[in-house]
C-alpha atoms as a PDB file:
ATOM      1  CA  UNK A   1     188.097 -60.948  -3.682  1.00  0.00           C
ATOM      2  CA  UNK A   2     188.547 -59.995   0.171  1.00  0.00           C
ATOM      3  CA  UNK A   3     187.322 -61.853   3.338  1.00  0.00           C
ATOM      4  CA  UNK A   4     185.016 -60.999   6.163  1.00  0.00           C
ATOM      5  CA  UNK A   5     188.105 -58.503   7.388  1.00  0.00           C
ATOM      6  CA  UNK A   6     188.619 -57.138   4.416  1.00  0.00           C
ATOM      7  CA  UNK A   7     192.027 -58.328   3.208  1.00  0.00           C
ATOM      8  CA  UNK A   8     192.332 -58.952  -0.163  1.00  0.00           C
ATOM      9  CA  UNK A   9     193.007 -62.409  -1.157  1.00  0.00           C
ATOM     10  CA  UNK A  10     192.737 -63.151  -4.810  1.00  0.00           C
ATOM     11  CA  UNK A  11     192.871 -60.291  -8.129  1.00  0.00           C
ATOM     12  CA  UNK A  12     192.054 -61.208 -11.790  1.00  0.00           C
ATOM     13  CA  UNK A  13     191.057 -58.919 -14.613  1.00  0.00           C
ATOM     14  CA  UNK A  14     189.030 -59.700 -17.504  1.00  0.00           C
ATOM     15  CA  UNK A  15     190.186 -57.641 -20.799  1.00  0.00           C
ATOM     16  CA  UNK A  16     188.211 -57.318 -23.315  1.00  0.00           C
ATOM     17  CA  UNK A  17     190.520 -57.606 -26.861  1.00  0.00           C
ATOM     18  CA  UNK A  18     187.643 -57.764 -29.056  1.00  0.00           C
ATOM     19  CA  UNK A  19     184.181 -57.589 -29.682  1.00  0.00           C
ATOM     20  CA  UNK A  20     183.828 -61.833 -29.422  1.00  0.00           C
ATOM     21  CA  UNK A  21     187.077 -62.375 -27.526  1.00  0.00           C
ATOM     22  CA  UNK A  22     188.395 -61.195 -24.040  1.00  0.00           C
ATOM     23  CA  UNK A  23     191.217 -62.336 -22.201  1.00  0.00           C
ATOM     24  CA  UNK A  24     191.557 -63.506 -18.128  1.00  0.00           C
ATOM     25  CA  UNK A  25     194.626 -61.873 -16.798  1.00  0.00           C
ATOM     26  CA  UNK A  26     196.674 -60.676 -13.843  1.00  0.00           C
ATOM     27  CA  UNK A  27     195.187 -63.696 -11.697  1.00  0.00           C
ATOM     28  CA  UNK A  28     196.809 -64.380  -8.329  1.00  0.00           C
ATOM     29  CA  UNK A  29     195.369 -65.602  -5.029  1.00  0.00           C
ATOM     30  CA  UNK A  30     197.425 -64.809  -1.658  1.00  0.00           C
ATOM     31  CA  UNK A  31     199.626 -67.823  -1.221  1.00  0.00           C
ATOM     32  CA  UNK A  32     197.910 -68.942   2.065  1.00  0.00           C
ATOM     33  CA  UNK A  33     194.487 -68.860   0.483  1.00  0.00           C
ATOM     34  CA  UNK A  34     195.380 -71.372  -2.682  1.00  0.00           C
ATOM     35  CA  UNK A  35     194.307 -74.318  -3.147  1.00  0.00           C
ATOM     36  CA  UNK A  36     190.880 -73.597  -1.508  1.00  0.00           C
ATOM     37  CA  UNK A  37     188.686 -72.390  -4.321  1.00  0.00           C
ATOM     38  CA  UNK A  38     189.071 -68.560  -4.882  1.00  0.00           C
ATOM     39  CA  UNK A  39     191.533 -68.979  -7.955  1.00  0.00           C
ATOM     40  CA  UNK A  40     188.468 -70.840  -9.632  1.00  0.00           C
ATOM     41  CA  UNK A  41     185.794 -68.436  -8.135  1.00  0.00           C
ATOM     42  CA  UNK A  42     187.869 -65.572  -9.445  1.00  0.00           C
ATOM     43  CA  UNK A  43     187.791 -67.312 -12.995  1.00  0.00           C
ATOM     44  CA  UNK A  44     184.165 -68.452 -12.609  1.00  0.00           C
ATOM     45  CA  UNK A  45     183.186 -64.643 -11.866  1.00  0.00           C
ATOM     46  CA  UNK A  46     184.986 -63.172 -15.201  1.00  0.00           C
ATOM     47  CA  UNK A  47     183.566 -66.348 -17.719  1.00  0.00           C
ATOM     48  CA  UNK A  48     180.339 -65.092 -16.370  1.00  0.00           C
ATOM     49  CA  UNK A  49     181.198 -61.544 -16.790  1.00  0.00           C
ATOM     50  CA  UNK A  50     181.909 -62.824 -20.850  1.00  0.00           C
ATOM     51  CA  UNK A  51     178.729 -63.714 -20.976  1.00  0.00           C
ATOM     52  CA  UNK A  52     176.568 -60.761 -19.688  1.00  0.00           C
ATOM     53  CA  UNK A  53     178.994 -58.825 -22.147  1.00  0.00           C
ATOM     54  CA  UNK A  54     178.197 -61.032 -24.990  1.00  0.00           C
ATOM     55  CA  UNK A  55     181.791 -62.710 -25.361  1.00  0.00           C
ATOM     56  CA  UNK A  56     182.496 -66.413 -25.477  1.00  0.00           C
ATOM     57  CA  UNK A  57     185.547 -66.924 -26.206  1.00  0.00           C
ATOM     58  CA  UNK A  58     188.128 -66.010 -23.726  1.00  0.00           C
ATOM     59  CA  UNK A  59     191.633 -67.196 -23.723  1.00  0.00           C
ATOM     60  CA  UNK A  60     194.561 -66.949 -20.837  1.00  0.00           C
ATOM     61  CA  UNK A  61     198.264 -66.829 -21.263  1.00  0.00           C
ATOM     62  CA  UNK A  62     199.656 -69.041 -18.140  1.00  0.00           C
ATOM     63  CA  UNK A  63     201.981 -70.618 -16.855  1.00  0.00           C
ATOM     64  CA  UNK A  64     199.633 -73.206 -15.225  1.00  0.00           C
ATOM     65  CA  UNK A  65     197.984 -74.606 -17.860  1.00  0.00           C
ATOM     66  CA  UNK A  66     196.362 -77.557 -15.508  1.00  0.00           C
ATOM     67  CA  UNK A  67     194.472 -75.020 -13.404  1.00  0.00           C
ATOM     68  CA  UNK A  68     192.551 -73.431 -16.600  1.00  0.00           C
ATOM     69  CA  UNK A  69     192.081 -76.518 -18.457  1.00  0.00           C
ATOM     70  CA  UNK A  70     189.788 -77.833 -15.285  1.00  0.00           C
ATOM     71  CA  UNK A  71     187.713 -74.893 -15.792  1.00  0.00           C
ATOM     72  CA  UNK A  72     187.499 -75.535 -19.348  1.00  0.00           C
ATOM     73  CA  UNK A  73     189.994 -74.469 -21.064  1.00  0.00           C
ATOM     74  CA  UNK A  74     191.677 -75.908 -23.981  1.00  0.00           C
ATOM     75  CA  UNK A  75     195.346 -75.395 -25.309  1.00  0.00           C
ATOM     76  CA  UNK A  76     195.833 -73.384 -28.130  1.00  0.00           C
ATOM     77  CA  UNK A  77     198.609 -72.208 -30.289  1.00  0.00           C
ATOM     78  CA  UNK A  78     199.558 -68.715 -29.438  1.00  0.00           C
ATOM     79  CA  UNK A  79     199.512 -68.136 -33.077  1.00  0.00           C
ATOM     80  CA  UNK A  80     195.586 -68.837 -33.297  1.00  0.00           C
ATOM     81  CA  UNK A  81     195.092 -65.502 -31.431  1.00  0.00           C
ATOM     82  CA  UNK A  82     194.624 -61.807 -32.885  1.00  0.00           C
ATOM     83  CA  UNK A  83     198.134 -60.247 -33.383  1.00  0.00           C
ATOM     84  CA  UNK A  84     196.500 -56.805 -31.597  1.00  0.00           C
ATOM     85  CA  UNK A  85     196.387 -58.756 -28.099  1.00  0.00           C
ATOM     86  CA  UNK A  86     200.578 -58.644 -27.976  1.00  0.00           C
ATOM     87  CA  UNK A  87     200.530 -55.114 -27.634  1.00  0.00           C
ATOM     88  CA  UNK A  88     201.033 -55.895 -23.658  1.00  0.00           C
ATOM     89  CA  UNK A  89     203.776 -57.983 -24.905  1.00  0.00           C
ATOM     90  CA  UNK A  90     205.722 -55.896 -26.511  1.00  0.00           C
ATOM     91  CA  UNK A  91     207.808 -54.837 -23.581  1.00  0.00           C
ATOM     92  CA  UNK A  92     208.550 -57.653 -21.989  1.00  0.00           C
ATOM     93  CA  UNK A  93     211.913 -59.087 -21.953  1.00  0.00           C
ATOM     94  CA  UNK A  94     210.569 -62.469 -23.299  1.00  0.00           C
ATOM     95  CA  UNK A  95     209.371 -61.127 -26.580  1.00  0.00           C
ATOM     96  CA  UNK A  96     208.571 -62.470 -29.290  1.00  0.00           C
ATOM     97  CA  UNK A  97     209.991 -65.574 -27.473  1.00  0.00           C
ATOM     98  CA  UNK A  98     206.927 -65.896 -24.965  1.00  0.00           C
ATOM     99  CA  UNK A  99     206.942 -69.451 -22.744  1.00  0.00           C
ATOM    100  CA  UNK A 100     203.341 -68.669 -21.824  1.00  0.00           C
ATOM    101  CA  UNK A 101     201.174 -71.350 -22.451  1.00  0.00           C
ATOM    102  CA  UNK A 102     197.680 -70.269 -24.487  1.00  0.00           C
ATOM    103  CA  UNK A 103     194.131 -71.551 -23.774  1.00  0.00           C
ATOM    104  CA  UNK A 104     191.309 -70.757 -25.034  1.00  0.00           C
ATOM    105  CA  UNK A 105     187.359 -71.465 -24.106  1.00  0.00           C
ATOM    106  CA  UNK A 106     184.194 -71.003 -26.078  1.00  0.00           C
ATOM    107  CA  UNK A 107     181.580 -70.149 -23.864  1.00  0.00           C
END
């Protein structure tokens, strides 16, 4: 998202796992423009995104759970979801022990 002078404020990405299920990743809003809306704009524009694409279900792994389940989403256990979406995982240093929190909504 940028602003009239064309900073860039806010990034997400929605990746598509499966045919019914994408995830909402790699969100983050410029620290002086949170709390004011683009976080949830940035979410908004990617659940509608889903849809056009004929997804609804789309799922986050956060560590602010609060944020996502205003827009919706619901807790799930990270177990629930396709073993093929780790693949990002596997090099991480938390693996397998992820502290990621997993949501989930059904559009």
């Amino acid at each position: 998202m940028q602003t009239s002078d064309d900073n860039i404020v806010g990034v997400v990405a929605l990746n598509i796992c499966w045919e019914d299920l994408a995830e909402v990743k790699s969100l983050a809003v410029r620290e002086d423009y949170q709390a004011k809306g683009m976080g949830r704009q940035l979410v908004e524009h990617c659940l509608s995104e889903a849809v056009v694409l004929g997804i609804y279900r789309v799922f986050t792994l956060t560590y602010q759970p609060k944020f996502f389940e205003k827009l919706g989403f619901k807790l799930v256990d990270k177990s629930s979801l396709p073993h093929k979406i780790w693949a990002d995982c596997l090099k991480c240093p938390k693996f397998p022990d992820c502290d990621e929190i997993a949501l989930l909504v059904e559009l």
